[in-house]
Structures are given as C-alpha cells and as structure tokens.
Protein backbone atom coordinates (compact mmCIF):
# COMPACT_ATOMS: atom_id res chain seq x y z
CA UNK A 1 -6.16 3.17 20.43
CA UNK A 2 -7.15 2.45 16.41
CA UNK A 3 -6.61 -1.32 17.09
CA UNK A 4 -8.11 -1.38 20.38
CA UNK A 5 -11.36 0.37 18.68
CA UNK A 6 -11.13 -1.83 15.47
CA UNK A 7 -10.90 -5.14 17.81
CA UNK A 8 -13.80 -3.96 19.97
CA UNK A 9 -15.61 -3.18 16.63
CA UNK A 10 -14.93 -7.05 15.23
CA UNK A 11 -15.77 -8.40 18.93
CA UNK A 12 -19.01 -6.68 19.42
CA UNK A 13 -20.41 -6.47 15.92
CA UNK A 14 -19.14 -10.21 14.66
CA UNK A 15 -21.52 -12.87 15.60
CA UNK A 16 -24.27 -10.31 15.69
CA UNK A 17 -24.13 -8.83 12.08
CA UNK A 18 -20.96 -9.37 10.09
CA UNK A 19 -22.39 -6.56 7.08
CA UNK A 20 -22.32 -4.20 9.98
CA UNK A 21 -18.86 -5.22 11.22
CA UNK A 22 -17.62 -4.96 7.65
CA UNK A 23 -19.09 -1.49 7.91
CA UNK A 24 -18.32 -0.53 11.17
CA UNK A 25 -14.64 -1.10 10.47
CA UNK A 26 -14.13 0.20 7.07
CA UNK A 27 -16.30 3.63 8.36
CA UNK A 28 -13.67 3.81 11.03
CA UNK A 29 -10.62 3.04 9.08
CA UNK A 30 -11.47 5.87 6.93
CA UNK A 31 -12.00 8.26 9.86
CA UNK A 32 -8.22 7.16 10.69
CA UNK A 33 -7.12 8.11 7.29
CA UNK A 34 -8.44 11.23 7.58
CA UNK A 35 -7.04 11.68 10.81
CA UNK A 36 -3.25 10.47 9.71
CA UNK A 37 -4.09 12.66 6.80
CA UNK A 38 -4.20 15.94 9.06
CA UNK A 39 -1.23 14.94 11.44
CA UNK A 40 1.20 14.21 8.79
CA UNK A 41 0.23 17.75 7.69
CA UNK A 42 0.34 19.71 11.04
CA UNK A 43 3.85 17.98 11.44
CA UNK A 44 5.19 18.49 8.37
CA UNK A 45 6.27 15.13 7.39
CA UNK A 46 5.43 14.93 3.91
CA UNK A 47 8.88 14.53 2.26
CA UNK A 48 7.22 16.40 -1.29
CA UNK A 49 5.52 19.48 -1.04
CA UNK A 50 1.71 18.55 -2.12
CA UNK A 51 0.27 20.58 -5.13
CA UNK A 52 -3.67 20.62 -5.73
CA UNK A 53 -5.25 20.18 -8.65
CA UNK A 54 -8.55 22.46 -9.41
CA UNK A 55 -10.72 20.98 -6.90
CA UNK A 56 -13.60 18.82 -8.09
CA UNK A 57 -17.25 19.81 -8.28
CA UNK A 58 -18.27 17.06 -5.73
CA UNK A 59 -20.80 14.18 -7.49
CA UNK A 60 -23.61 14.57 -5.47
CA UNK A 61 -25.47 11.87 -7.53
CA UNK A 62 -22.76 9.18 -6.21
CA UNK A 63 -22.50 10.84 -2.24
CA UNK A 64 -26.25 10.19 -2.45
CA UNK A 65 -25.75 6.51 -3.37
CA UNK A 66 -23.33 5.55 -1.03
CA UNK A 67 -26.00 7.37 1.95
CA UNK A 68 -28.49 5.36 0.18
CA UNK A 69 -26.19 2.20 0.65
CA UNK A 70 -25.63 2.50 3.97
CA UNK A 71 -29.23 2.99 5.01
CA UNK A 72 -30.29 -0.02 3.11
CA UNK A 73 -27.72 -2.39 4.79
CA UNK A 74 -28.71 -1.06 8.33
CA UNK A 75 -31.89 -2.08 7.22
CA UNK A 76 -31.49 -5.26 6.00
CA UNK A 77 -32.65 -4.16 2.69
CA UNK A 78 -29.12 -5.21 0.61
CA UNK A 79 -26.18 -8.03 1.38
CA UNK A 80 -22.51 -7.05 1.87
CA UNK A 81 -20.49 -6.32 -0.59
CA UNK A 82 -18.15 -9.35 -2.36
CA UNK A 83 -14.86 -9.51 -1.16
CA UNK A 84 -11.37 -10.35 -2.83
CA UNK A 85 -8.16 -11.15 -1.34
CA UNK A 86 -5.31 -9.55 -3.20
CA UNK A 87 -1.70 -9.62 -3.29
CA UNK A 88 -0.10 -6.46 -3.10
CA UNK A 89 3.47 -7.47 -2.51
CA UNK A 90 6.00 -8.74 0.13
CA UNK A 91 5.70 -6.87 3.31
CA UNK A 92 10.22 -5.57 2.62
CA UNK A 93 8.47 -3.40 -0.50
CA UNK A 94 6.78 -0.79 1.87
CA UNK A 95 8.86 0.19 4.88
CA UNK A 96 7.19 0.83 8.18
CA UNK A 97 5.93 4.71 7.73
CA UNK A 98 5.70 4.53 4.31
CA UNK A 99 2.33 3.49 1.68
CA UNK A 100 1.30 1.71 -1.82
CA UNK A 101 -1.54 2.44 -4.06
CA UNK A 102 -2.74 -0.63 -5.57
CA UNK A 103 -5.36 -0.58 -8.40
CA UNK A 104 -7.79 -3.84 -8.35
CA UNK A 105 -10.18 -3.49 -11.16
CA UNK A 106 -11.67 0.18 -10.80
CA UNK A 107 -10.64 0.80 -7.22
CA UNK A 108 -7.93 2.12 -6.22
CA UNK A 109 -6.33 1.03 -2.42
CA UNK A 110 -4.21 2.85 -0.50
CA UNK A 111 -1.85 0.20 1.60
CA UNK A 112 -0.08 1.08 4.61
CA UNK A 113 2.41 0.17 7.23
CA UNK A 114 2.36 2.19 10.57
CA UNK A 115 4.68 0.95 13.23
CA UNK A 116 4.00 -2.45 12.75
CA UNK A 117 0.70 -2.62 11.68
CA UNK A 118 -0.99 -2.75 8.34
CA UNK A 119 -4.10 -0.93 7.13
CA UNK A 120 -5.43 -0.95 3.59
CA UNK A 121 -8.21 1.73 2.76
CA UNK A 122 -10.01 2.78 -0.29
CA UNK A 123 -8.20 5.53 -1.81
CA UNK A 124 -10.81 8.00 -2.42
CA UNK A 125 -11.14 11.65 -1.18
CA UNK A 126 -14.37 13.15 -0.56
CA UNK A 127 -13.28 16.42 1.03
CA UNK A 128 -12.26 17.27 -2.69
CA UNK A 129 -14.78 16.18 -4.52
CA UNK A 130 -13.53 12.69 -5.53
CA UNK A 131 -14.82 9.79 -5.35
C-alpha cells in the first residue's frame, strides 16, 4: 500500500509540480515512519529495550519555519530544496528489517530496508521535541 501511494504520488504530482511531488512524498514517507515507529512498538520487536532521555522543550521558533516553508512552496513563493545523492553503503551492510543512520553535513538520515524495499527519511522526531 506505501508504494502503491508513493507511485500514485510521483504519477499524479510529476509533470504538474515536481516541488510538490518532492513534498508530497517526503510528507508521506514520514507519516510511514511514524507509523513503522508505532507497530514495531505494539509488537514488541525492538531487540533493546528503548530508554528516553528528558524530553525536549519543543522549538517552536523552528516548527514555525518549517509551516512557514511549506506554505510558501504551495504558493510558489520559494524553489525546492537542493538535492544530493549520497552513498551510504552496499545494500549486504543493512539486512532486510534492519536500518542505518547516516550523517550528511548537519542532517542526519535514517536508511532502511523493509522486505525488499528501501526508504531513507530524515531522522528527526518531532513528537519529542527534536528537530
């Protein structure tokens, strides 16, 4: 269903408005996160318990930035963001099921591989305050 969503995302957004696309996809890939986030947890997957830190008063300052962001590209008002290809590693260094953080300049990625597929997401967590 994720890839089916994330091809009718690149199909229907592509040719009309790329920025969007780029949007569309990375809002949705981080709503899957989130998502593979809670399941792991409900099943109890997780092979180390998790420990929290203190959680983080949340940076309202920078939430407000990336709402003012996204307004001005649905607008028109800015240009997508630069991208970079990057090399994280060969594809036998993270098993299917398992994930690699990779740091590229000051943002970190979360890398994974999920029955076959790939996804790479920005490794941030707003639901505790970090950004």
């Amino acid at each position: 269903m994720q890839h089916a969503i994330s091809e009718a995302l690149t199909r229907e957004l592509h040719e009309i408005d790329p920025e969007l696309e780029a949007h569309a996809l990375k809002a949705w890939n981080l709503l899957m996160m989130v998502i593979l986030e809670m399941l792991s947890r409900a099943y109890g997957y997780e092979r180390e318990a998790e420990t929290y830190a203190a959680r983080a008063n949340v940076d309202h300052e920078a939430v407000f930035q990336i709402a003012v962001q996204a307004y001005e590209l649905g607008l028109g008002m800015r240009t997508a963001q630069e991208r970079q290809d990057v090399v994280v590693g060969n594809a036998a260094e993270i098993p299917d099921g398992e994930r690699k953080l990779v740091q590229v300049d000051d943002l970190s990625i979360g890398v994974f591989h999920h029955q076959g597929d790939w996804f790479a997401v920005r490794n941030s967590c707003l639901h505790r305050g970090v950004l």
